[in-house]
Protein backbone atom coordinates (compact mmCIF):
# COMPACT_ATOMS: atom_id res chain seq x y z
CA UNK A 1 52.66 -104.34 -2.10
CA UNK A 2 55.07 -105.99 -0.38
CA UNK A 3 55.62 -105.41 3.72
CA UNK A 4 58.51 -103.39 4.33
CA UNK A 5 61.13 -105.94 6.08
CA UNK A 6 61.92 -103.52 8.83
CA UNK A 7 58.33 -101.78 9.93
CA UNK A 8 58.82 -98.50 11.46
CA UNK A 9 55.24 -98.79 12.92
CA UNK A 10 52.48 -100.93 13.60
CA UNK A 11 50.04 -97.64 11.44
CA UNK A 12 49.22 -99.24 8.02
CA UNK A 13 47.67 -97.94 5.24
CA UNK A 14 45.13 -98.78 2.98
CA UNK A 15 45.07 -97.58 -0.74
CA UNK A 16 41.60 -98.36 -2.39
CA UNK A 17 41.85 -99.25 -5.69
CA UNK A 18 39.07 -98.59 -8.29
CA UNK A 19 39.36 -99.76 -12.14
CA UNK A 20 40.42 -96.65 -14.52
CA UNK A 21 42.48 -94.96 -11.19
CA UNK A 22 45.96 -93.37 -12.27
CA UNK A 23 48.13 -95.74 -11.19
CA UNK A 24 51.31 -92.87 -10.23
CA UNK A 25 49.27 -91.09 -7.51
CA UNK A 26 48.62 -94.32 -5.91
CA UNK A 27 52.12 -95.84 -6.49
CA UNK A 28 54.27 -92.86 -5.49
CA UNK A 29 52.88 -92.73 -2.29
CA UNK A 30 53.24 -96.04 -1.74
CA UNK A 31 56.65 -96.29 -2.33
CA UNK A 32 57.45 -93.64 -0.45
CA UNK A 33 55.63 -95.60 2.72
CA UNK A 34 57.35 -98.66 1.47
CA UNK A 35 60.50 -96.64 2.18
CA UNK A 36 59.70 -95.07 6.15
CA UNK A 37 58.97 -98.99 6.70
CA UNK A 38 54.77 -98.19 6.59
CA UNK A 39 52.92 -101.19 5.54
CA UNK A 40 50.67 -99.93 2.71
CA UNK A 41 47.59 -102.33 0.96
CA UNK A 42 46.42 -102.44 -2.34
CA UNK A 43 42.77 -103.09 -2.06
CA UNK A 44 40.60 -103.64 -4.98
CA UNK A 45 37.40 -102.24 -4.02
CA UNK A 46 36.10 -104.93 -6.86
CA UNK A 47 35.82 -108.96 -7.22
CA UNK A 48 38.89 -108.97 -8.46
CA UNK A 49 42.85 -108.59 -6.95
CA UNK A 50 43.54 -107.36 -10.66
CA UNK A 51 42.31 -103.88 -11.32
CA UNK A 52 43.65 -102.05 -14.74
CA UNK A 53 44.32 -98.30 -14.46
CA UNK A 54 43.47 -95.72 -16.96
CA UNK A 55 46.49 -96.17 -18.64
CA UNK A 56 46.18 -99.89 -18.83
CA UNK A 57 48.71 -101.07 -16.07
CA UNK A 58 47.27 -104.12 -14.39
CA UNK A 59 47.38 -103.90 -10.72
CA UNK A 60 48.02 -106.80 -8.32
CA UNK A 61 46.07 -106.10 -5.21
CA UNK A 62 46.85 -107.47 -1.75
CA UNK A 63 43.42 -107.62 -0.58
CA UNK A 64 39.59 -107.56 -1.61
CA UNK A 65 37.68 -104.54 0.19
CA UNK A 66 35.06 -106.99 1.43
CA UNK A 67 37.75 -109.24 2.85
CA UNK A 68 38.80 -105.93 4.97
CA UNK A 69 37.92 -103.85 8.23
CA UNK A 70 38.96 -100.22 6.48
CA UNK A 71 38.65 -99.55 10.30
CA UNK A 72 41.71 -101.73 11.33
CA UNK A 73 44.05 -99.03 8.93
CA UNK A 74 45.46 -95.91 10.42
CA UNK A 75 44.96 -93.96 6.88
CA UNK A 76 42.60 -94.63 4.00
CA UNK A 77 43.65 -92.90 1.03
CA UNK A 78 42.12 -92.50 -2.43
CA UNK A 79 44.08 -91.83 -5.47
CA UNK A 80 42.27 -90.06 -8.33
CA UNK A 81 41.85 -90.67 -12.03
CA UNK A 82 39.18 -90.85 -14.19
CA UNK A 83 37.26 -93.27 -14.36
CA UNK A 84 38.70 -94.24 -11.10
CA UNK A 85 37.40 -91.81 -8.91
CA UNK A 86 33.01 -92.44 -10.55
CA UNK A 87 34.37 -95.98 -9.76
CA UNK A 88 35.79 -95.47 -6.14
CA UNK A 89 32.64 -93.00 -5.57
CA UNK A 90 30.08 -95.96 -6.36
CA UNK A 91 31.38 -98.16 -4.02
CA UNK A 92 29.22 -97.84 -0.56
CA UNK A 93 31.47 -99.34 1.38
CA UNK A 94 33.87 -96.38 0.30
CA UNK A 95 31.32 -93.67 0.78
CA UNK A 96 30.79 -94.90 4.40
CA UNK A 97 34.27 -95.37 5.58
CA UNK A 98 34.78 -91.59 3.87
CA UNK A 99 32.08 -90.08 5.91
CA UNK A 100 32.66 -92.07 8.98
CA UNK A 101 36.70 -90.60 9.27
CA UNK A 102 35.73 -87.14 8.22
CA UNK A 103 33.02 -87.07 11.16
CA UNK A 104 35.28 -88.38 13.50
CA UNK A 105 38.61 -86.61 12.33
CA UNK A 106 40.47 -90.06 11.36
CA UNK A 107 43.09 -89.92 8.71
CA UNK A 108 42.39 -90.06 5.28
CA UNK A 109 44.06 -88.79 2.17
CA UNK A 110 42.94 -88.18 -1.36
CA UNK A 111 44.49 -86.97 -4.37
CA UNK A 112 43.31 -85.63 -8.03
CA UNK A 113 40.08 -86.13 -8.53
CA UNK A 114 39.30 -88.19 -5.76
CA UNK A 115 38.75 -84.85 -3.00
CA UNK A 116 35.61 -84.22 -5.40
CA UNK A 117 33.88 -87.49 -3.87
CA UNK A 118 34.62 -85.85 -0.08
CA UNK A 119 33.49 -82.78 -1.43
CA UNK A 120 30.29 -84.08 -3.47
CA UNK A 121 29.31 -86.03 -0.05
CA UNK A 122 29.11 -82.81 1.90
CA UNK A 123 32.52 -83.44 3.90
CA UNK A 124 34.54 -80.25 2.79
CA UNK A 125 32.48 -77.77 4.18
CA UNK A 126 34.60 -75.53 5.33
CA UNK A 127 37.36 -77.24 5.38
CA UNK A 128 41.07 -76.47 3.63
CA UNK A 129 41.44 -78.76 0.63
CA UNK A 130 42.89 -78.80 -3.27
CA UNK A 131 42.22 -80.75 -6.38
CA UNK A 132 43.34 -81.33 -9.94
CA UNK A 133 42.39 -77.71 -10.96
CA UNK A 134 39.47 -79.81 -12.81
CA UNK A 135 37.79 -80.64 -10.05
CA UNK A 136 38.51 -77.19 -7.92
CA UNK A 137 35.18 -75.79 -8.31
CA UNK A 138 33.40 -79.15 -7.03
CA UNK A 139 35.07 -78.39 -4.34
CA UNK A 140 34.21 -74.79 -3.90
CA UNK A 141 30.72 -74.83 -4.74
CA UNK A 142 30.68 -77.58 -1.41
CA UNK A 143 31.95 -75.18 0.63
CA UNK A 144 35.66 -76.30 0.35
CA UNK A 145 38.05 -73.44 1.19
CA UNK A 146 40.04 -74.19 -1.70
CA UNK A 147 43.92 -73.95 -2.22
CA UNK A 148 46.73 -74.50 -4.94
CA UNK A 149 48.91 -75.94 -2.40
CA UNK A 150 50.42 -78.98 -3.35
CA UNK A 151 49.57 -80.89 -0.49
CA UNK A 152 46.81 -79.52 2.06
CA UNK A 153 46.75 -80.78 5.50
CA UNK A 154 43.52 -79.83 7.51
CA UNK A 155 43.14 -81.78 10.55
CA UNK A 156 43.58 -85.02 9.52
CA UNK A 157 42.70 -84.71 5.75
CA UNK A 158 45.53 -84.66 3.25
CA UNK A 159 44.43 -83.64 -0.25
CA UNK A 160 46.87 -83.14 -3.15
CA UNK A 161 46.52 -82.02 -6.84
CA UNK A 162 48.06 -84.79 -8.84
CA UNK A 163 50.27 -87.24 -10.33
CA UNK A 164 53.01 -84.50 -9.61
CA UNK A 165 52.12 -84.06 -5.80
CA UNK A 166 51.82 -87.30 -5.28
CA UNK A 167 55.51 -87.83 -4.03
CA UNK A 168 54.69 -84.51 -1.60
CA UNK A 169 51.94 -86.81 -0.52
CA UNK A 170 53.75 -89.54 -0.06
CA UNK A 171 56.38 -87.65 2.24
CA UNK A 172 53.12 -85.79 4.20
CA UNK A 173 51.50 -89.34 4.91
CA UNK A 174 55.13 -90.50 6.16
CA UNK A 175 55.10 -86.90 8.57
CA UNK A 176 51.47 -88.37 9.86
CA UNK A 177 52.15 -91.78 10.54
CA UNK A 178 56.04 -91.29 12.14
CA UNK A 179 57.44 -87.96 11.88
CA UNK A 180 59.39 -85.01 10.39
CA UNK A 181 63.07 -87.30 10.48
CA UNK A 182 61.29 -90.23 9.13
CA UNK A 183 59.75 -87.96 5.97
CA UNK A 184 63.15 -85.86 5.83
CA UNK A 185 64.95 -88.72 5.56
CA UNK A 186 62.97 -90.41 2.81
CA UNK A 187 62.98 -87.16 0.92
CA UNK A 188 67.05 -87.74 0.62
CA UNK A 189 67.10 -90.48 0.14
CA UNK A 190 64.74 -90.34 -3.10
CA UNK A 191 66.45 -87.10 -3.76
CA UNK A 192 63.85 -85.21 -3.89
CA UNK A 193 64.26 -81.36 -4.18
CA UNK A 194 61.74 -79.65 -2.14
């Protein structure tokens, strides 16, 4: 994705991609960042800066996931899908960065399917989360205090339910990384109706 020409902050955000991922809960969010002036990366958690989603749509990513430090990003966040999410799941490098900000309360942000691989590593216990309503009883039977919110903020995990959150998602990453104006004024700007 291209870098904003005005950048609200120095906060960036990476967006792991995974082959078979639905490419509108990644992409909404993104352009929403785009928008508030937040650098956001495509990375391809594969060999490959070309990842196809489950519809298809070839991705062009901006980076390889070994050629980054997910540590240098202010927010990881992992879009859903199937197969996307098995794929994002089977990546170690993924699983590690995952567990490392949920033990240390660092941002990160999943949506659809993807909260199940939080939840399946032991990381929503007791913690306020939502899913695709597939995937809600993954999350309850780990111990997820589950909810049909749209978006679900608990410390610094943002969940969402779907493609159709994924705009709300968007807006609540924009609240994180600048603030309530920034988000408010992206939401008119897209004309979105709360």
């Amino acid at each position: 994705m291209p870098t904003p020409a005005a950048l609200a902050t120095d906060s960036a955000v990476a967006v792991l991609i995974a082959p078979g991922l639905e490419e509108v809960e990644a992409l909404a969010p993104v352009d929403i960042l785009y928008r508030a002036g937040i650098r956001a990366d495509l990375v391809s958690v594969t060999d490959s800066l070309t990842v196809s989603s489950s519809h298809q749509i070839v991705l062009t990513c901006d980076r390889l996931l070994s050629e980054v430090d997910l540590a240098d990003y202010a927010l990881v966040f992992l879009p859903g899908g199937i197969p996307g999410t098995p794929n994002l799941k089977a990546v170690p490098a993924v699983r590690q960065e995952a567990a490392r900000r949920m033990n240390e309360d660092l941002p990160v942000a999943a949506v659809c399917a993807a909260p199940s691989i939080l939840a399946e590593m032991e990381l929503l216990q007791g913690r306020r989360a939502t899913s695709n309503p597939a995937f809600m009883d993954v999350l309850a039977e780990h111990g997820a205090r589950v909810s049909e919110d749209a978006v679900v903020a608990d410390g610094a995990l943002l969940t969402s339910r779907g493609m159709g959150t994924a705009v709300e998602l968007g807006l609540e990453m924009v609240r994180r990384l600048l603030d309530d104006e920034a988000a408010a004024k992206v939401r008119a700007a897209i004309v979105h109706q709360a």
